[in-house]
Protein backbone atom coordinates (compact mmCIF):
# COMPACT_ATOMS: atom_id res chain seq x y z
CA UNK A 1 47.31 -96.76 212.37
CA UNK A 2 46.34 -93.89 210.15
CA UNK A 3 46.43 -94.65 206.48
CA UNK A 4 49.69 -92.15 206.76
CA UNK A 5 50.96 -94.30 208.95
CA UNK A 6 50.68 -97.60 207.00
CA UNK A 7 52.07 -96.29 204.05
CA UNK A 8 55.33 -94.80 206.16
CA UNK A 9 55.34 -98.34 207.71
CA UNK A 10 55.15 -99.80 204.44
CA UNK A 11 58.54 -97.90 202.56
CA UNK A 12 60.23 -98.36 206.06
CA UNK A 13 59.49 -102.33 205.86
CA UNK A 14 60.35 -102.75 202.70
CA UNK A 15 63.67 -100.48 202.89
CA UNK A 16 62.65 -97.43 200.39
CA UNK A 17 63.19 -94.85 203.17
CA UNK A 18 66.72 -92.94 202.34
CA UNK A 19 67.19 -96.01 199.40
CA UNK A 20 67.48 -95.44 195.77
CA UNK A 21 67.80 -99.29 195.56
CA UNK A 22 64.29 -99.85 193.73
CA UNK A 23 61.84 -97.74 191.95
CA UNK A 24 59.32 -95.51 193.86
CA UNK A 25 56.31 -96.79 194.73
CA UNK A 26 53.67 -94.27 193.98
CA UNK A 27 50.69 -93.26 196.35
CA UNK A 28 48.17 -94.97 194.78
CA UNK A 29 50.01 -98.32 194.25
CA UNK A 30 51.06 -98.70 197.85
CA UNK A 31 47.26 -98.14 198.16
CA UNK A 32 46.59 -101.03 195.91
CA UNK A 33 49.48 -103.10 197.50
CA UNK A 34 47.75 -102.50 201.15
CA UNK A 35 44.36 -103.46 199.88
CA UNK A 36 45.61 -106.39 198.25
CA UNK A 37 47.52 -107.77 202.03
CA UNK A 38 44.18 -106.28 203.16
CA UNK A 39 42.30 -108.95 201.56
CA UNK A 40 44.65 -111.54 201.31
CA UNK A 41 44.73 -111.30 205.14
CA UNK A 42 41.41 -111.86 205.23
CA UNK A 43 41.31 -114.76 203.09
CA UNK A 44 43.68 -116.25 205.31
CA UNK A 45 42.17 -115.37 208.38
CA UNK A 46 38.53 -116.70 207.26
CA UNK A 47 39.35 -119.85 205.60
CA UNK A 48 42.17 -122.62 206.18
CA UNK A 49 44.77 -121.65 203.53
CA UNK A 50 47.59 -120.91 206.14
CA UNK A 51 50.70 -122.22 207.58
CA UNK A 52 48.30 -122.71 211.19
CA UNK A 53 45.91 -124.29 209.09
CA UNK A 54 43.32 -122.81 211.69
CA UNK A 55 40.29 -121.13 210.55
CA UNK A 56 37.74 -118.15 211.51
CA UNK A 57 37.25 -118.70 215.51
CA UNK A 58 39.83 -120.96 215.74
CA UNK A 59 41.25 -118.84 218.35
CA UNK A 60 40.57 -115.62 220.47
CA UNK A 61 43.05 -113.84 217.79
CA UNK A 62 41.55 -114.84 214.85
CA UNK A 63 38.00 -113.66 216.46
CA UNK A 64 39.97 -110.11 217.36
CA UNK A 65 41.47 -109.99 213.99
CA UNK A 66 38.14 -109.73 212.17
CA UNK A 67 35.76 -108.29 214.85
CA UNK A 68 35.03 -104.98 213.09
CA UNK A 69 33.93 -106.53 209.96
CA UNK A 70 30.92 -108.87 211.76
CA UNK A 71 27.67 -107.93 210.97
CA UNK A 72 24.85 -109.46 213.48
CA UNK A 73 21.40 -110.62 212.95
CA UNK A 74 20.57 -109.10 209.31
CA UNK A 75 16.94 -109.71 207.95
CA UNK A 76 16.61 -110.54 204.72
CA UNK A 77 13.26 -110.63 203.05
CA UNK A 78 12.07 -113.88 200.91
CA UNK A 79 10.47 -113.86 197.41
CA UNK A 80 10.27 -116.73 195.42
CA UNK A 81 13.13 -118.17 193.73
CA UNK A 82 12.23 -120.14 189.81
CA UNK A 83 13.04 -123.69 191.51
CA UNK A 84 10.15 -125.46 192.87
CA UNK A 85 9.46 -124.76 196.35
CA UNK A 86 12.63 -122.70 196.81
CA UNK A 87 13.15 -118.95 198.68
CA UNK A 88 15.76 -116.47 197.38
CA UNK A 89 16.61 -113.60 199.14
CA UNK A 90 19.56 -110.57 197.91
CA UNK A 91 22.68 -110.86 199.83
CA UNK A 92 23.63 -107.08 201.12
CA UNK A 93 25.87 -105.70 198.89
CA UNK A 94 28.99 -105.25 201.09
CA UNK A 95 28.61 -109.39 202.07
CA UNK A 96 31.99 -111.01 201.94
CA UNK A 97 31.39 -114.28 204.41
CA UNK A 98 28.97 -116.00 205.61
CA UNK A 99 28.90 -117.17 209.13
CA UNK A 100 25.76 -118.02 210.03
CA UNK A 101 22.23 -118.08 208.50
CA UNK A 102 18.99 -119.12 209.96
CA UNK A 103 15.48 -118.84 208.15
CA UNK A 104 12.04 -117.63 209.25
CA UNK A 105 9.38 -120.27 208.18
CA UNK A 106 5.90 -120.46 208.66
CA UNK A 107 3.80 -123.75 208.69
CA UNK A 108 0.12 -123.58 208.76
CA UNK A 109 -1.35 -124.17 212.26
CA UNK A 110 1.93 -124.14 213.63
CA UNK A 111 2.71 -120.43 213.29
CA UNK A 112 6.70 -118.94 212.61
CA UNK A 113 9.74 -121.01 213.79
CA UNK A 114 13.62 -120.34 212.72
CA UNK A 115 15.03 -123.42 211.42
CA UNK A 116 18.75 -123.77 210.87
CA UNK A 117 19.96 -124.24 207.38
CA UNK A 118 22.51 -126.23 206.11
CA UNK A 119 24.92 -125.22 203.36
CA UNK A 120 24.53 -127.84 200.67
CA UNK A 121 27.24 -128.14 197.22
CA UNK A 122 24.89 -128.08 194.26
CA UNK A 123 25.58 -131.63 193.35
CA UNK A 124 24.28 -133.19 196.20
CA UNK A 125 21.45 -130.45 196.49
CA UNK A 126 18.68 -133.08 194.18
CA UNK A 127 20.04 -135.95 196.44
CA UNK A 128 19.16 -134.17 200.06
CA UNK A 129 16.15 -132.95 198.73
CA UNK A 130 15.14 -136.52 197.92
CA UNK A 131 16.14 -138.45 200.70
CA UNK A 132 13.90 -139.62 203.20
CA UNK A 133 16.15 -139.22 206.28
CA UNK A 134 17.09 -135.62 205.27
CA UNK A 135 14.14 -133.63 203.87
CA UNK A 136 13.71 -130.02 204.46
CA UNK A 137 11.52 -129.93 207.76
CA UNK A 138 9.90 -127.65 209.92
CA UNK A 139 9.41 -130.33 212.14
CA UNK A 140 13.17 -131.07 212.30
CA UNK A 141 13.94 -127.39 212.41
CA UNK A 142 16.66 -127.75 209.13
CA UNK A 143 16.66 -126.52 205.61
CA UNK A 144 19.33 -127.47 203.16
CA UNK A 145 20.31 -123.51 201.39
CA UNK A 146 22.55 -122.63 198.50
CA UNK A 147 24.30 -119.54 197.22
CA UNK A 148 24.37 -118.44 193.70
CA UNK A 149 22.43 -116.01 191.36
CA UNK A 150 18.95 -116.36 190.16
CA UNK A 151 18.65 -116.67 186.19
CA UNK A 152 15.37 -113.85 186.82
CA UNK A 153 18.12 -111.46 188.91
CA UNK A 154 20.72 -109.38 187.43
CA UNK A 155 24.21 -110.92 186.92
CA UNK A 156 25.86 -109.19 189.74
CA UNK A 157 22.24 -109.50 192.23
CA UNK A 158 23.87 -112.62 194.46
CA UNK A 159 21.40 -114.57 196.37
CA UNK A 160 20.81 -117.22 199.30
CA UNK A 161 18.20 -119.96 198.29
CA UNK A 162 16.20 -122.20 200.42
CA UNK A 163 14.97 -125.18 199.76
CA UNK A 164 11.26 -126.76 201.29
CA UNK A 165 9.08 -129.78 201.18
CA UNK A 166 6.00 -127.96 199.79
CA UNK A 167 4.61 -127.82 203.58
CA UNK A 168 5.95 -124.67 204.50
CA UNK A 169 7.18 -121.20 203.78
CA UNK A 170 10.01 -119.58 204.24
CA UNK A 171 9.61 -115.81 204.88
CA UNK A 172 13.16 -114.75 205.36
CA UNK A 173 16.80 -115.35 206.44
CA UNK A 174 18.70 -113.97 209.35
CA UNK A 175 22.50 -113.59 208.10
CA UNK A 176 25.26 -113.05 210.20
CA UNK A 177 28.35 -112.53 207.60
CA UNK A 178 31.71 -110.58 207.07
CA UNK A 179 31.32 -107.46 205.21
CA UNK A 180 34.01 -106.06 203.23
CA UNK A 181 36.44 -103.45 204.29
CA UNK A 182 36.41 -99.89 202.76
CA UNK A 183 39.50 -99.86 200.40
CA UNK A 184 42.35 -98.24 202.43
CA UNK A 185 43.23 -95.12 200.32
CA UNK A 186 45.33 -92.10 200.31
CA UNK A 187 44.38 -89.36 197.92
CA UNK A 188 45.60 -86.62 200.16
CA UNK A 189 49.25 -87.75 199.38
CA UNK A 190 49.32 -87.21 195.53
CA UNK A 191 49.36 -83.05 194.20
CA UNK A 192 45.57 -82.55 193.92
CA UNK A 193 44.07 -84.37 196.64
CA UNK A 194 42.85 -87.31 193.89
CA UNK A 195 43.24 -90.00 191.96
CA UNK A 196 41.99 -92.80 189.42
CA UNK A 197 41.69 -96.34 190.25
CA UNK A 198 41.34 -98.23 186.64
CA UNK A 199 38.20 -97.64 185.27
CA UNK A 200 38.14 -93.83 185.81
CA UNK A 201 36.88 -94.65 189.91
CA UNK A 202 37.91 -91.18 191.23
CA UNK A 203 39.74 -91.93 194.79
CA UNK A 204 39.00 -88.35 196.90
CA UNK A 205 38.63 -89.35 200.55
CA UNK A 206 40.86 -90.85 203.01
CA UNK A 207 40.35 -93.99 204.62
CA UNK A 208 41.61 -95.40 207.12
CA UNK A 209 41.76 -99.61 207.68
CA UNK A 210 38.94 -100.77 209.09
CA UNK A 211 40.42 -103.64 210.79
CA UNK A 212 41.43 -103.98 214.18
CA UNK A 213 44.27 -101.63 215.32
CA UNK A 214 46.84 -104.67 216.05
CA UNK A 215 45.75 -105.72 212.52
CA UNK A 216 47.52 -103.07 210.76
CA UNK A 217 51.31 -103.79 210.53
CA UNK A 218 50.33 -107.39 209.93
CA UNK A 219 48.34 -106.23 206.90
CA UNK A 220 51.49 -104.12 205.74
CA UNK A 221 54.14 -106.96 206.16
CA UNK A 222 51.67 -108.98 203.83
CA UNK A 223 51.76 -105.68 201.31
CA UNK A 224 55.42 -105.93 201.77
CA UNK A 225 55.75 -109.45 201.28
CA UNK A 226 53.76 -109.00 197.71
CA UNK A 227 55.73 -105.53 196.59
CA UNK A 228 58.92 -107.79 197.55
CA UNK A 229 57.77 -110.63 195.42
CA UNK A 230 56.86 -108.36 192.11
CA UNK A 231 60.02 -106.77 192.68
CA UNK A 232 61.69 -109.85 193.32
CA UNK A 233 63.79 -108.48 196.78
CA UNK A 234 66.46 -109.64 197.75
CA UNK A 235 64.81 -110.23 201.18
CA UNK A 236 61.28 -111.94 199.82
CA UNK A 237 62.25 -115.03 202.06
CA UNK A 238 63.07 -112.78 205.48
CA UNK A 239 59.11 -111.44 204.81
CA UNK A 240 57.66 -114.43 204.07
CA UNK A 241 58.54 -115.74 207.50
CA UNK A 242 57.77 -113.21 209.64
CA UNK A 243 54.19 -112.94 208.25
CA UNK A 244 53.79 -116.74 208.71
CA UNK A 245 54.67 -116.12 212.73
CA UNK A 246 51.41 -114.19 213.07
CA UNK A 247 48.91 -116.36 211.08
């Protein structure tokens, strides 16, 4: 679907065509409506929070659903991080998932190895580190990581930190993560060719969804579902159904 498209889908869906019945949703807050099911599909396509309480690869679907937005194999260069014997490394800027991170360590007179790390919740992180049968090893080929900012990094400069024994170095992560979609927009559609998101963003290029093509009118029955909700339609409870069939 063209971005045309999904907004025509959108006032067909949610009965505006030919109807005086509600107000008139304006170009650029059908665009913030679709971005909105854009991400909320995501969210519920990544994570658990759904009726099929199935997650990301749970099934062939799910992997179709999000294909486009998988990013493969992406170096990241280590520095060090303030915590003793810990690696930090930027995220990429567009990072909206991780999937799966590895990290390039080096041992002397045992040369490079990738060893898989292990996502660890900050409160156990001093516990892990400590104990004997799980210690960050090169010889086990695991190191417990954490995600977070560095108090020497700008606020917004997100990070991946590894964690080591003092034995060996880590050079660098290999992330494979979903990015985030380009906002869906529709500038062409308002006199001008433009418009402002809040914060004086000027919106001047159309853009498609990124997502998979049999994405699309699932993405605008969730915009639907939301616009019906604000508006509190008549038919909120019709929606809410059929976007639950395709979770």
């Amino acid at each position: 679907m063209t971005v045309q498209e999904m907004h025509y889908d959108f006032k067909l869906k949610f009965n505006k065509l030919d109807s005086q019945d509600y107000q008139n949703f304006q170009v650029p807050e059908i665009d913030w409506i679709l971005n909105e099911g854009q991400m909320l599909f995501l969210k519920q396509r990544y994570g658990v929070t759904n009726t099929k309480q199935t997650g990301f690869e749970g099934t062939q679907k799910r992997i179709d659903d999000l294909r486009n937005l998988v990013m493969k194999g992406i170096s990241l260069p280590g520095s060090a991080s303030v915590s003793t014997n810990s690696t930090k490394a930027a995220l990429p800027s567009d990072y909206f998932f991780s999937l799966r991170v590895e990290a390039v360590a080096l041992k002397q007179g045992c040369g490079q190895k990738n060893l898989i790390c292990r996502v660890t919740q900050h409160d156990d992180l001093s516990n892990s580190l400590n104990d004997p049968y799980y210690n960050p090893s090169y010889e086990w080929g695991e190191v417990p990581i954490t995600f977070g900012t560095d108090s020497s990094a700008v606020a917004d400069a997100n990070h991946i930190f590894g964690y080591d024994d003092g034995s060996f170095n880590i050079l660098s992560f290999t992330l494979d993560y979903l990015r985030t979609p380009r906002r869906i927009a529709f500038p062409t559609g308002v006199p001008g060719g433009t418009y402002n998101y809040p914060g004086a963003v000027a919106v001047t290029v159309d853009q498609n969804c990124e997502l998979a093509e049999h994405t699309h009118n699932e993405i605008v029955d969730l915009a639907v579902q939301i616009a019906a909700g604000d508006v509190e339609h008549p038919g909120l409870q019709i929606k809410m159904a059929k976007t639950a069939m395709f979770e």
